[in-house]
N, C-alpha and C. Protein backbone atom coordinates (compact mmCIF):
# COMPACT_ATOMS: atom_id res chain seq x y z
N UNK A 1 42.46 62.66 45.34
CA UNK A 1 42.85 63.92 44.74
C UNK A 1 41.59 64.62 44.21
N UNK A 2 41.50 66.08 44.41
CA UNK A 2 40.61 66.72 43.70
C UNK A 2 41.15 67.36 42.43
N UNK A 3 40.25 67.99 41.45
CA UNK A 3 40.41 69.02 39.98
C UNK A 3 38.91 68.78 39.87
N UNK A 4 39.40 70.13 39.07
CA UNK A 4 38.44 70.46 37.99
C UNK A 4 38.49 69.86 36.53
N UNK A 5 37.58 69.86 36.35
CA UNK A 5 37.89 69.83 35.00
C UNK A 5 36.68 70.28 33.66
N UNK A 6 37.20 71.23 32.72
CA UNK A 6 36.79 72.38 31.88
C UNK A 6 36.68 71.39 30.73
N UNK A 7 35.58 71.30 29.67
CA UNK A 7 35.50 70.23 28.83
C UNK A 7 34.64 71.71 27.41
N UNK A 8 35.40 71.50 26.47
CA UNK A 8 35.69 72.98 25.59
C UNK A 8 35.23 72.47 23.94
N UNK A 9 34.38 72.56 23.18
CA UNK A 9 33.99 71.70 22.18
C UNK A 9 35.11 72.61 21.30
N UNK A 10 35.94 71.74 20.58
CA UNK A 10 37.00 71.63 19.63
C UNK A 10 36.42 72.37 18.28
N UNK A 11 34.80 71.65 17.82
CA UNK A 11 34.24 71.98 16.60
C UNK A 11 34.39 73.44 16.45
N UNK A 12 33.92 73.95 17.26
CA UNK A 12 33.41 75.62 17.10
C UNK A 12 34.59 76.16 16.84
N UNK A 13 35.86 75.64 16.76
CA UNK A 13 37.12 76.61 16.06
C UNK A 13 37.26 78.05 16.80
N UNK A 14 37.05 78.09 18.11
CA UNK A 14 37.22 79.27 18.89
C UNK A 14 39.18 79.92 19.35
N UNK A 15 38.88 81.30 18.66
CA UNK A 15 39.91 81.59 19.10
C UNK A 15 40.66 81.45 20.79
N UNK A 16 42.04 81.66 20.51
CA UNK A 16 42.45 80.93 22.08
C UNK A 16 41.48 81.85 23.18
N UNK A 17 41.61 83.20 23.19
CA UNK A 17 41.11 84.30 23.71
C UNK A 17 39.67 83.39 24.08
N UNK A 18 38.72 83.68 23.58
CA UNK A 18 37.62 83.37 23.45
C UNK A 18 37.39 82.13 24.09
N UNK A 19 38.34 81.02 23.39
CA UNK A 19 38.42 80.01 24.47
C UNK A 19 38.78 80.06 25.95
N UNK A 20 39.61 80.58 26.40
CA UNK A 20 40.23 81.09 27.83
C UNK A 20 38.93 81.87 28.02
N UNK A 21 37.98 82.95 27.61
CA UNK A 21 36.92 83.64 28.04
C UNK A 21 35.70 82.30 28.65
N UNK A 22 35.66 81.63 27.87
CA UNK A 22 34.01 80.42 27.83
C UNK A 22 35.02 79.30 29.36
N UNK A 23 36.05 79.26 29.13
CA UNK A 23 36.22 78.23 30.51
C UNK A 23 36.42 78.64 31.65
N UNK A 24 36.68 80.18 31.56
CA UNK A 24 36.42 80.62 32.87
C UNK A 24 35.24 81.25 33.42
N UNK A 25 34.65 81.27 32.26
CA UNK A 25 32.83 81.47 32.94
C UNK A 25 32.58 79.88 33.75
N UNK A 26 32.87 78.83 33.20
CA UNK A 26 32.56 77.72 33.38
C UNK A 26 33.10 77.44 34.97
N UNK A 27 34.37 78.12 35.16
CA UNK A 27 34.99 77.38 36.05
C UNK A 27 34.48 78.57 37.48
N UNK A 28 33.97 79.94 37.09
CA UNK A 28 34.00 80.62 38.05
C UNK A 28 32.08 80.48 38.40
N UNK A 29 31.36 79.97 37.05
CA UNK A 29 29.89 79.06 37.32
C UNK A 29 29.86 78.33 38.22
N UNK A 30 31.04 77.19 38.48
CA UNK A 30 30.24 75.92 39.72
C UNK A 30 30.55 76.88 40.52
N UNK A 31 31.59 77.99 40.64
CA UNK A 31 31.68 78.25 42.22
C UNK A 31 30.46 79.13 42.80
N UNK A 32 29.61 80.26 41.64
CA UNK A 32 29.03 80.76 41.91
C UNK A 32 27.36 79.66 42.20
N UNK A 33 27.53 78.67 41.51
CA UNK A 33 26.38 77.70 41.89
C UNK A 33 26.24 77.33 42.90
N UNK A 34 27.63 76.64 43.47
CA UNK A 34 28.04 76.47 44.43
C UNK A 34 27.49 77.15 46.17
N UNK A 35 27.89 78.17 45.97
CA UNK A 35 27.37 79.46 46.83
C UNK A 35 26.17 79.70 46.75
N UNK A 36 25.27 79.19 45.49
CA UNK A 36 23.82 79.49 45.48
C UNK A 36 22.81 78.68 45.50
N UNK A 37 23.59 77.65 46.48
CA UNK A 37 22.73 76.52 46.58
C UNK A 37 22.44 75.39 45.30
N UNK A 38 22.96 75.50 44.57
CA UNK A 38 23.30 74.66 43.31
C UNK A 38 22.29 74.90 42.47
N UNK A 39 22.01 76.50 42.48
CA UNK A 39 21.37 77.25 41.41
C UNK A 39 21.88 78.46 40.99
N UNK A 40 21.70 78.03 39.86
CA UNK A 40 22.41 79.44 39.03
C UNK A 40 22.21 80.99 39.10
N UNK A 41 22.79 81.87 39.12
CA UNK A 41 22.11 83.04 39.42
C UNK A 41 21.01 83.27 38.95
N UNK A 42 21.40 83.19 37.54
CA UNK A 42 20.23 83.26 36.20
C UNK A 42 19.09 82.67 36.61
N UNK A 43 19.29 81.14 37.42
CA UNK A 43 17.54 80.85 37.52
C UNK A 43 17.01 81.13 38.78
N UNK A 44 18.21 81.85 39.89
CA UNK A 44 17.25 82.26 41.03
C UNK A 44 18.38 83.46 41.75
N UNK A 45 17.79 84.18 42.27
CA UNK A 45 18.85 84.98 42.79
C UNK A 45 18.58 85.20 44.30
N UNK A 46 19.55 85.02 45.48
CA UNK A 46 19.09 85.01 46.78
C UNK A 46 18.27 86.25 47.10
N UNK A 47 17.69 86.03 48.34
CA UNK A 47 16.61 87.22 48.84
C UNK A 47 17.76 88.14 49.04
N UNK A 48 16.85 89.54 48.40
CA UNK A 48 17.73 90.80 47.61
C UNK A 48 17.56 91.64 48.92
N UNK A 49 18.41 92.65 49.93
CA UNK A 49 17.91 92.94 51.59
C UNK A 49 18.74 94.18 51.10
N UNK A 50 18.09 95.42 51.33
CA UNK A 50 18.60 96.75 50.81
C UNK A 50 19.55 96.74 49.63
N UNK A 51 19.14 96.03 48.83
CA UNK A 51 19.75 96.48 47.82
C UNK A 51 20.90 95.39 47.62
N UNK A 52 21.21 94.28 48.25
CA UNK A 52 22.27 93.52 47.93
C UNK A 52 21.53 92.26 48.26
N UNK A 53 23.12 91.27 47.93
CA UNK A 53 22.35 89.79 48.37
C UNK A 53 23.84 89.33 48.62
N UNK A 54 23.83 88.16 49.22
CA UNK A 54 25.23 87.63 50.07
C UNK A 54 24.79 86.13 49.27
N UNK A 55 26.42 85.43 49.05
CA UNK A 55 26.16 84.01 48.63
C UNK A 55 27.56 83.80 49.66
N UNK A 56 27.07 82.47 49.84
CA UNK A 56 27.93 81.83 51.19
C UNK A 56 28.26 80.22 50.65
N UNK A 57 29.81 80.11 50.73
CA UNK A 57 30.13 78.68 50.46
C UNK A 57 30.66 78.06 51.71
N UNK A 58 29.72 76.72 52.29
CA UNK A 58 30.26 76.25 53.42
C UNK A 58 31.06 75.32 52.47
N UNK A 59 32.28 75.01 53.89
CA UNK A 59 33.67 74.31 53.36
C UNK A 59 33.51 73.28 54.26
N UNK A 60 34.01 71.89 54.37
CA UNK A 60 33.97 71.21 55.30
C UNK A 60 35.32 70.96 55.21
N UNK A 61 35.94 70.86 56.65
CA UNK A 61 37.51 71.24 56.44
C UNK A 61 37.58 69.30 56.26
N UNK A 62 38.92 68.83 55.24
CA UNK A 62 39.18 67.45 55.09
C UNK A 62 38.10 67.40 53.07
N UNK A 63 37.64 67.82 53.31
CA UNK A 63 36.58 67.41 51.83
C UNK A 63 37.40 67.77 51.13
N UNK A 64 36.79 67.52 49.44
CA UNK A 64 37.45 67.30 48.21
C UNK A 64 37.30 68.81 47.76
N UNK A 65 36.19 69.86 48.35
CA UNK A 65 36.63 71.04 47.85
C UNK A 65 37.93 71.66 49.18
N UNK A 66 37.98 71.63 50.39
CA UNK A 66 38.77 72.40 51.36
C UNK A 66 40.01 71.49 50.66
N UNK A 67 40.14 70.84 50.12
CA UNK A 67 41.54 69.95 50.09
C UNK A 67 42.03 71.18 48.41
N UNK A 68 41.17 70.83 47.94
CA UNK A 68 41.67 71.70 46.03
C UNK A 68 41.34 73.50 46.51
N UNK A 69 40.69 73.51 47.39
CA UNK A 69 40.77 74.86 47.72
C UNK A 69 42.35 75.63 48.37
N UNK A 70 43.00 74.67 49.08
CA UNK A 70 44.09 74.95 50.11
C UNK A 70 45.39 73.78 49.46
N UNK A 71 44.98 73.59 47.51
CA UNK A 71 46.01 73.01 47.42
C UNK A 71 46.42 73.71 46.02
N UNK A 72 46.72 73.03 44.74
CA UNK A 72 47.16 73.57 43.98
C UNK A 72 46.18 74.26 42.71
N UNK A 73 44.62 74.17 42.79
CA UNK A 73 43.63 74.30 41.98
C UNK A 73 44.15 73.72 40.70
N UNK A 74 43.84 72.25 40.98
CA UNK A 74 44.02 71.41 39.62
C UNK A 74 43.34 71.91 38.88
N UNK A 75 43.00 72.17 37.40
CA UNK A 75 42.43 71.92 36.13
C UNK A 75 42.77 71.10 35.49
N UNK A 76 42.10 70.51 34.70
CA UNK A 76 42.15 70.27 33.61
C UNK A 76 41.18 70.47 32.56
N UNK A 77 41.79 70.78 31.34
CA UNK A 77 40.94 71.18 30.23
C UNK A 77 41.27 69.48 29.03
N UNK A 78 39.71 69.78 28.57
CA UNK A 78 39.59 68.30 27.92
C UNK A 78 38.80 69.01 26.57
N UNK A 79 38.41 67.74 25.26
CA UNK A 79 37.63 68.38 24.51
C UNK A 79 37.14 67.61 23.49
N UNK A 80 35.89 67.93 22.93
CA UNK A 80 34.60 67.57 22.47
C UNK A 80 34.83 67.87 21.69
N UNK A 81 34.39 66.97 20.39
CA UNK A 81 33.96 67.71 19.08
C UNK A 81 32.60 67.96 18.53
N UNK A 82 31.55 68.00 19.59
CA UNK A 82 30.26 68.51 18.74
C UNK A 82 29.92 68.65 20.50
N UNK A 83 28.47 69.47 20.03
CA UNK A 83 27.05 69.83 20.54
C UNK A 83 27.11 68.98 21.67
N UNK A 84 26.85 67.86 20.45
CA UNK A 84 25.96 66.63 21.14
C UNK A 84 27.08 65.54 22.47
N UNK A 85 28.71 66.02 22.05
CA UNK A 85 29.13 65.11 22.74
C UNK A 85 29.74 66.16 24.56
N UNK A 86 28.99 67.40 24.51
CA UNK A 86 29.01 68.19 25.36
C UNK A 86 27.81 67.91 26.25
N UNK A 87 26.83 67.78 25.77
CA UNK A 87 25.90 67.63 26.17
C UNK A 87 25.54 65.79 27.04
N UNK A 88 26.55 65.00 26.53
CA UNK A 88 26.22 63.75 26.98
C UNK A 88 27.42 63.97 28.16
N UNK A 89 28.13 64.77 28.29
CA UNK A 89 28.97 64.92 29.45
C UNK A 89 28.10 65.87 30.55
N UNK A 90 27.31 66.76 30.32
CA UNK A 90 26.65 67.18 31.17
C UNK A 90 25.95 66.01 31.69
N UNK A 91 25.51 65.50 31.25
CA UNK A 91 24.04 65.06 31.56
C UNK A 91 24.38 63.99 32.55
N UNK A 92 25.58 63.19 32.30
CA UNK A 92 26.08 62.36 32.72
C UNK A 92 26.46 62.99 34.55
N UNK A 93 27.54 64.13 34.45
CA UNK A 93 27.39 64.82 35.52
C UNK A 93 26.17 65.24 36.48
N UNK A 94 24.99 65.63 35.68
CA UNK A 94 24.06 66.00 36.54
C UNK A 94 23.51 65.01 37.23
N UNK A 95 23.50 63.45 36.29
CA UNK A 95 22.88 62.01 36.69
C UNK A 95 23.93 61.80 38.09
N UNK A 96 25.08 62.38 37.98
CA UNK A 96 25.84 61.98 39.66
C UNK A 96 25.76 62.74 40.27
N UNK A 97 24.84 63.80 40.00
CA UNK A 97 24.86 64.98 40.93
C UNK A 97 26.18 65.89 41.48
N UNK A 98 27.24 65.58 40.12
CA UNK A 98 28.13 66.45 40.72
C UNK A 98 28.06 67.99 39.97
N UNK A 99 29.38 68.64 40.78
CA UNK A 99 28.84 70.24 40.85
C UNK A 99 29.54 70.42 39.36
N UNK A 100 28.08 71.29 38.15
CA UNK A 100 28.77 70.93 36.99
C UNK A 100 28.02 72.42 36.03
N UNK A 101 28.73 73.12 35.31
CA UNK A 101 28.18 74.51 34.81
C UNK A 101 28.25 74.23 33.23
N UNK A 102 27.12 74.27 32.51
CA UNK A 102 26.96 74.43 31.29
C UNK A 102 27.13 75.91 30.79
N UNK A 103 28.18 76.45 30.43
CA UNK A 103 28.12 77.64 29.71
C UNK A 103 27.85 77.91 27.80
N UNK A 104 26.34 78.65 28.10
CA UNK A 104 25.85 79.05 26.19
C UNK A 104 26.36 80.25 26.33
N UNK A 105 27.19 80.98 25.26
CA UNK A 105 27.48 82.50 25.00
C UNK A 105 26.36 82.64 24.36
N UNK A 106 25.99 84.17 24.44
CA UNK A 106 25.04 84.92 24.15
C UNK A 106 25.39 85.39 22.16
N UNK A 107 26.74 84.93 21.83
CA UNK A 107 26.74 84.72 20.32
C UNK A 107 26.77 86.89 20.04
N UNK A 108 27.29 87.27 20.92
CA UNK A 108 27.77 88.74 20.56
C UNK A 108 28.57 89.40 20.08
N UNK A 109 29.94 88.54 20.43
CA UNK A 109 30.92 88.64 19.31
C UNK A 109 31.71 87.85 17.98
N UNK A 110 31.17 86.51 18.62
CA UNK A 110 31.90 85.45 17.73
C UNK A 110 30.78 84.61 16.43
N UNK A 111 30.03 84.37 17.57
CA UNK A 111 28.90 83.70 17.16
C UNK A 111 27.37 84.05 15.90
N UNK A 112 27.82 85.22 15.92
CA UNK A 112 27.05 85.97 14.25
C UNK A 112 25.27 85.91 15.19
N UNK A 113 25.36 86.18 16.78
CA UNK A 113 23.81 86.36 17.19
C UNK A 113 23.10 85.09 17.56
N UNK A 114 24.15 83.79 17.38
CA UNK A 114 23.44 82.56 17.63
C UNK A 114 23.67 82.16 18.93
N UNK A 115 23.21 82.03 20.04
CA UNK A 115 23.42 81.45 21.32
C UNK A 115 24.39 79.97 20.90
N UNK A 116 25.35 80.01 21.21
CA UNK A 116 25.94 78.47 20.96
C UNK A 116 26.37 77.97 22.29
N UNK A 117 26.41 76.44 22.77
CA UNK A 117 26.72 75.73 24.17
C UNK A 117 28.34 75.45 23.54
N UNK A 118 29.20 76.37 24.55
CA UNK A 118 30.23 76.44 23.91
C UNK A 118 31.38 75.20 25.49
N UNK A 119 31.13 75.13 26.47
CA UNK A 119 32.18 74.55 27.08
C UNK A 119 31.69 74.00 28.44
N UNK A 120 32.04 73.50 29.16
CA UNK A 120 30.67 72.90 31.20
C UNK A 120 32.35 72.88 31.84
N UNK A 121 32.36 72.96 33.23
CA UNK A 121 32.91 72.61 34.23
C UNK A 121 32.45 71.62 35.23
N UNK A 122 33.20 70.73 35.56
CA UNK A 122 32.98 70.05 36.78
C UNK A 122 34.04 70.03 37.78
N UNK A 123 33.16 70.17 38.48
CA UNK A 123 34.14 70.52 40.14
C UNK A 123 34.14 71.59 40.17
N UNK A 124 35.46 71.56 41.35
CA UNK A 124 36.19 70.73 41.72
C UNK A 124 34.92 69.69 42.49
N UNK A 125 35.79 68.62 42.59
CA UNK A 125 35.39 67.20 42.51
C UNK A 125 36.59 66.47 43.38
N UNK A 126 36.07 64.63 43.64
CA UNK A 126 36.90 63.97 43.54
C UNK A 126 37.44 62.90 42.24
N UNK A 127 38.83 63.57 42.04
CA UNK A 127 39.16 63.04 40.64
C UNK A 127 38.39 61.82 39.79
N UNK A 128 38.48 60.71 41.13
CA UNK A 128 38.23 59.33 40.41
C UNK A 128 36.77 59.22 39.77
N UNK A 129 35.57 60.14 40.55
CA UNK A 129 34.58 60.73 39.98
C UNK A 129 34.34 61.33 38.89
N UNK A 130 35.07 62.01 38.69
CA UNK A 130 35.06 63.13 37.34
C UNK A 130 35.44 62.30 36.45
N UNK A 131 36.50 61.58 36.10
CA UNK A 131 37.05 60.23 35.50
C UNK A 131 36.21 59.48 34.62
N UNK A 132 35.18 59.41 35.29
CA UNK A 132 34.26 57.77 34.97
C UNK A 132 33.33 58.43 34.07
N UNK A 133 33.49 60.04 33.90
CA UNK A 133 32.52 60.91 32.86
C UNK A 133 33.49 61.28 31.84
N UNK A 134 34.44 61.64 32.08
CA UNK A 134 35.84 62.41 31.16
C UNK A 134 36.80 61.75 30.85
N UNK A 135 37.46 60.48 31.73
CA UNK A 135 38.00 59.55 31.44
C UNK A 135 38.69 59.22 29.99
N UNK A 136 37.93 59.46 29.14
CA UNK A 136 38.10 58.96 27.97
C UNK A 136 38.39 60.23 26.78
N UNK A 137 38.26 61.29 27.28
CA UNK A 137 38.65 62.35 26.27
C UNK A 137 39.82 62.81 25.96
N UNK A 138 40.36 63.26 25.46
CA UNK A 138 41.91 63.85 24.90
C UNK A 138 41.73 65.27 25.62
N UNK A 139 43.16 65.15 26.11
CA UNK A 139 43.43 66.53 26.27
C UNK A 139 43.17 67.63 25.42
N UNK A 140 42.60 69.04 25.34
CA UNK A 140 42.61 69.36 24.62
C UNK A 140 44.26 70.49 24.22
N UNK A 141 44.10 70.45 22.62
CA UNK A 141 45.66 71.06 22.07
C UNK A 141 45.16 72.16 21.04
């Protein structure tokens, strides 16, 4: 089985809004990484050809993305209570090299001007993968 799954730090007391805003940067991040060669726009942007640029996601038909692409787009949302326990879920992801988006807000409306690391996505994925990093967190409520 494939999902995603959106991992949302609890501490920061974010309204629902705001919350629903930070996990879908997260979740619409791997795809745009995804497409960009598993770099972020922010740190590279494809060769720019009159004025535009094209990002291209190959699919391999049978894989764990063509399967969550052409099935029900699992999520799941999970959750952290600090910084630090966001950050040991990234890191963990990047050590398996799976496809994984750290989203910091720019702290413009909520955040009083402070950049804060507010939520990451992984995947889509294969579940039992994502698991062995998230496995252990509570749903978030």
């Amino acid at each position: 089985m494939t999902k995603q799954v959106i991992v949302v730090r609890k501490d920061l007391k974010m309204k629902k809004g705001k919350m629903t805003a930070q996990g879908s940067h997260s979740s619409l991040g791997v795809f745009l990484q995804m497409m960009n060669n598993g770099k972020s726009l922010r740190e590279e942007v494809p060769e720019i050809v009159n004025g535009s640029y094209s990002l291209k996601l190959d699919v391999t038909v049978g894989s764990d993305l063509d399967n969550w692409l052409r099935g029900v787009f699992r999520k799941i949302t999970l959750a952290v209570n600090s910084e630090e326990e966001l950050m040991d879920i990234y890191y963990k992801a990047k050590e398996r090299d799976l496809p994984v988006v750290l989203i910091e807000d720019n702290g413009l409306t909520v955040f009083n001007g402070v950049k804060t690391k507010t939520c990451l996505a992984i995947g889509p994925y294969n579940s039992e993968e994502i698991d062995k990093i998230t496995g252990h967190l509570p749903l978030m409520s």
